[in-house]
Protein backbone atom coordinates (compact mmCIF):
# COMPACT_ATOMS: atom_id res chain seq x y z
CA UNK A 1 -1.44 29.55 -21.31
CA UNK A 2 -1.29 26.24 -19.21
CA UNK A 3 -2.43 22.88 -21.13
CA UNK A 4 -5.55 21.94 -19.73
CA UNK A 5 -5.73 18.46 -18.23
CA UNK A 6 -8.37 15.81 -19.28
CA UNK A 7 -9.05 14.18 -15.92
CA UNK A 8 -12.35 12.89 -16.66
CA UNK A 9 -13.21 10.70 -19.79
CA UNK A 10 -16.93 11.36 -19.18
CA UNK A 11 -18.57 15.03 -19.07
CA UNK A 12 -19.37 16.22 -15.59
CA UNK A 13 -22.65 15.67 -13.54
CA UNK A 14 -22.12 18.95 -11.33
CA UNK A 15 -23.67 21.29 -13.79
CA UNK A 16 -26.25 23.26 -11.76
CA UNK A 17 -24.94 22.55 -8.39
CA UNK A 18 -22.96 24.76 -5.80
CA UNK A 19 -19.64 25.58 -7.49
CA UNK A 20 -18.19 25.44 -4.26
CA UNK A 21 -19.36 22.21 -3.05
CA UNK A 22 -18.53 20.30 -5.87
CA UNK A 23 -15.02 21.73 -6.47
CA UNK A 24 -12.43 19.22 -5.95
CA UNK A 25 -9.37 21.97 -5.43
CA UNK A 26 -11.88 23.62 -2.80
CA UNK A 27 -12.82 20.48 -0.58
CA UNK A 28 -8.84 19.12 -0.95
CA UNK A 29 -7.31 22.71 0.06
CA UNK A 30 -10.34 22.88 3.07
CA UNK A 31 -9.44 18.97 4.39
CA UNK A 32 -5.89 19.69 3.86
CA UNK A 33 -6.24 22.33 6.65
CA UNK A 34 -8.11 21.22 8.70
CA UNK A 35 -5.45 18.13 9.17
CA UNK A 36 -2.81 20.71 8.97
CA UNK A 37 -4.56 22.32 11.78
CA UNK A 38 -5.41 18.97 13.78
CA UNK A 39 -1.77 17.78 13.88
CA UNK A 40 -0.48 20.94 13.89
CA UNK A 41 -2.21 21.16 17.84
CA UNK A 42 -1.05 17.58 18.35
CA UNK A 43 2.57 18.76 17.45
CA UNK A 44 2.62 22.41 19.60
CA UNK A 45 4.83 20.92 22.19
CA UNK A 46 7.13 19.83 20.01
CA UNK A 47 8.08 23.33 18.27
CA UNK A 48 7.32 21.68 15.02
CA UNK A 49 5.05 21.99 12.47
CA UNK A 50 3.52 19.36 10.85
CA UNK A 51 4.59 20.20 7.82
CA UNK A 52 8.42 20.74 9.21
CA UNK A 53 8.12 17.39 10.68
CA UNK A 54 6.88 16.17 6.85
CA UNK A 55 10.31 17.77 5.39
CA UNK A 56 12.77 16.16 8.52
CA UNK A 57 10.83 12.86 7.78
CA UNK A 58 11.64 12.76 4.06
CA UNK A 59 15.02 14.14 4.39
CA UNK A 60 15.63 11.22 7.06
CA UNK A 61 14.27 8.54 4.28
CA UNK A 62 16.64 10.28 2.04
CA UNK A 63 19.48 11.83 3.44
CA UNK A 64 21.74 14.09 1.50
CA UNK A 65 18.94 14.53 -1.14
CA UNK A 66 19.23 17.01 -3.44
CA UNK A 67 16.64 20.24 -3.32
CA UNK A 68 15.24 18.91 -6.61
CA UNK A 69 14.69 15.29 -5.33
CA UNK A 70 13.17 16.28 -2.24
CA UNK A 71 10.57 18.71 -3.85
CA UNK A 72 9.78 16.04 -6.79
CA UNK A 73 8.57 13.66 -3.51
CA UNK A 74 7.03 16.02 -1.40
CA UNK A 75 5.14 17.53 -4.32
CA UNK A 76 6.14 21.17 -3.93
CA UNK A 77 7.69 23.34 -6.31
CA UNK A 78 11.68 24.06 -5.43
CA UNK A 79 11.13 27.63 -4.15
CA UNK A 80 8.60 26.60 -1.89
CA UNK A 81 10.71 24.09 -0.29
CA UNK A 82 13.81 26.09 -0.29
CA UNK A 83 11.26 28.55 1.55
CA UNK A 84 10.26 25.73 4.18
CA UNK A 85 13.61 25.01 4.93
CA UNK A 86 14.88 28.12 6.19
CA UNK A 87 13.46 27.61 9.53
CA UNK A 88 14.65 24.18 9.72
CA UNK A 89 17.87 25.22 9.12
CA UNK A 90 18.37 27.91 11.73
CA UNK A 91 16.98 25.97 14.33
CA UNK A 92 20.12 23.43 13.00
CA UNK A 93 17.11 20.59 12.07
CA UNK A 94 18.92 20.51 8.87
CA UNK A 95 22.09 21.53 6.97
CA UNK A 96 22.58 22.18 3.68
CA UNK A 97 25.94 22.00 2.09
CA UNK A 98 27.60 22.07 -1.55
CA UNK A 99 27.48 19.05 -3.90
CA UNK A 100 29.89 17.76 -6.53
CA UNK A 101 28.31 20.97 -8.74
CA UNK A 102 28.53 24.21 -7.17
CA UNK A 103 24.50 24.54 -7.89
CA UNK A 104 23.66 21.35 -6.62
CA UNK A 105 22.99 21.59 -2.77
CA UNK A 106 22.31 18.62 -0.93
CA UNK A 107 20.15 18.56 2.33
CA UNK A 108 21.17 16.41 5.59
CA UNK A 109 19.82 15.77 8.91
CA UNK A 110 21.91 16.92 11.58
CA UNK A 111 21.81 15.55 14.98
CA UNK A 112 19.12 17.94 16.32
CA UNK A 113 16.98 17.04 13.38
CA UNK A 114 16.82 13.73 14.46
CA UNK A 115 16.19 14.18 18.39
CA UNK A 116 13.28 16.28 17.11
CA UNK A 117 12.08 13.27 15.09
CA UNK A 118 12.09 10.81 17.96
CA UNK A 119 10.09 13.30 20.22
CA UNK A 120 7.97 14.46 17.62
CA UNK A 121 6.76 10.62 16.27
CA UNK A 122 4.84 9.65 19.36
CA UNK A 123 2.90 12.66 19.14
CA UNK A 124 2.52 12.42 15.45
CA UNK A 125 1.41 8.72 15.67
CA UNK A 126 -1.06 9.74 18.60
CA UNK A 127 -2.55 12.53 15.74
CA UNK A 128 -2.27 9.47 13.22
CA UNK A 129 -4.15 7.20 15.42
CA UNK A 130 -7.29 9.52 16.65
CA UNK A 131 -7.50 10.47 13.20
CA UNK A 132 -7.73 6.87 11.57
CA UNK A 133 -9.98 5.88 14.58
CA UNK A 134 -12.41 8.29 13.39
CA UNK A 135 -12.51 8.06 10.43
CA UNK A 136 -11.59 4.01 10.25
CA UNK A 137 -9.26 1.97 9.00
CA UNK A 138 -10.30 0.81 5.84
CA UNK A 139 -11.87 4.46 5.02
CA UNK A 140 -8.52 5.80 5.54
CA UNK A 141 -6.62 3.22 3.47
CA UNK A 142 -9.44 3.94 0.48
CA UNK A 143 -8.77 7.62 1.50
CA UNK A 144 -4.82 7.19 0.52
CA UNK A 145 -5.18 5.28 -2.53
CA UNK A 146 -8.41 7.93 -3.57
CA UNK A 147 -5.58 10.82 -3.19
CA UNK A 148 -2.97 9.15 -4.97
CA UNK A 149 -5.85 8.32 -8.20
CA UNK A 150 -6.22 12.12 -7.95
CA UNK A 151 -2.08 13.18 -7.91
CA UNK A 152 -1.43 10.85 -10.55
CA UNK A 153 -3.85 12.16 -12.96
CA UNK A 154 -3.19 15.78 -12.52
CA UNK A 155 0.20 14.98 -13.47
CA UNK A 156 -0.76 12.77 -16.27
């Protein structure tokens, strides 16, 4: 049975209320897709995803990064990534080849995957900027350090 977590140091204040409203995995998982969704239509002429163009960005800022690395900093397990890169890889985005141990596999950017960087970032940064416009600046940088508070204590 998993460990349960103590994220709060002070009993809740929800008791009563909608489950639904007040569940933080519900309202994170619905605003998740609905930017998923947003730049995912920003991104359509592209052919990428956003969350393809996520994995080609952080193999970029890490290039030849183990499967192990890159999951630990995109926050996915290893067989959901290794699932996510399967398309990347047959459209030649990325390559994976064999590290000094035979189960270590390393991840690279090929030329392609970069070419569909360069078209794909003034798209994304279009997406970035219509969506910090609305919602404003210094909303969206309390936003970002509001979501890291909440990764870092469900790891903690």
């Amino acid at each position: 049975m998993p460990q349960k977590k103590n994220l709060s140091k002070k009993p809740s204040s929800d008791a009563g209320l909608d489950p639904l409203a007040v569940c933080a995995c519900n309202n994170l998982r619905r605003a998740s897709r609905a930017v998923t969704q947003f730049y995912d239509d920003m991104l359509q002429t592209t052919g990428l995803r956003s969350t393809q163009l996520v994995i080609l960005l952080a193999v970029m800022q890490n290039d030849n990064v183990g499967i192990a690395q890159l999951s630990r900093t995109l926050g996915m397990n290893a067989s959901t990534l290794n699932r996510n890169l399967r398309p990347l890889t047959r459209q030649k985005l990325l390559s994976i080849t064999d590290g000094q141990s035979s189960q270590r596999k390393l991840i690279q950017l090929t030329d392609a995957g970069r070419k569909a960087i360069t078209q794909a970032t003034p798209i994304w940064q279009a997406a970035q900027n219509q969506l910090v416009g609305h919602v404003g600046a210094d909303r969206y940088a309390g936003l970002l350090a509001d979501l890291g508070s909440i990764v870092d204590a469900t790891r903690a």
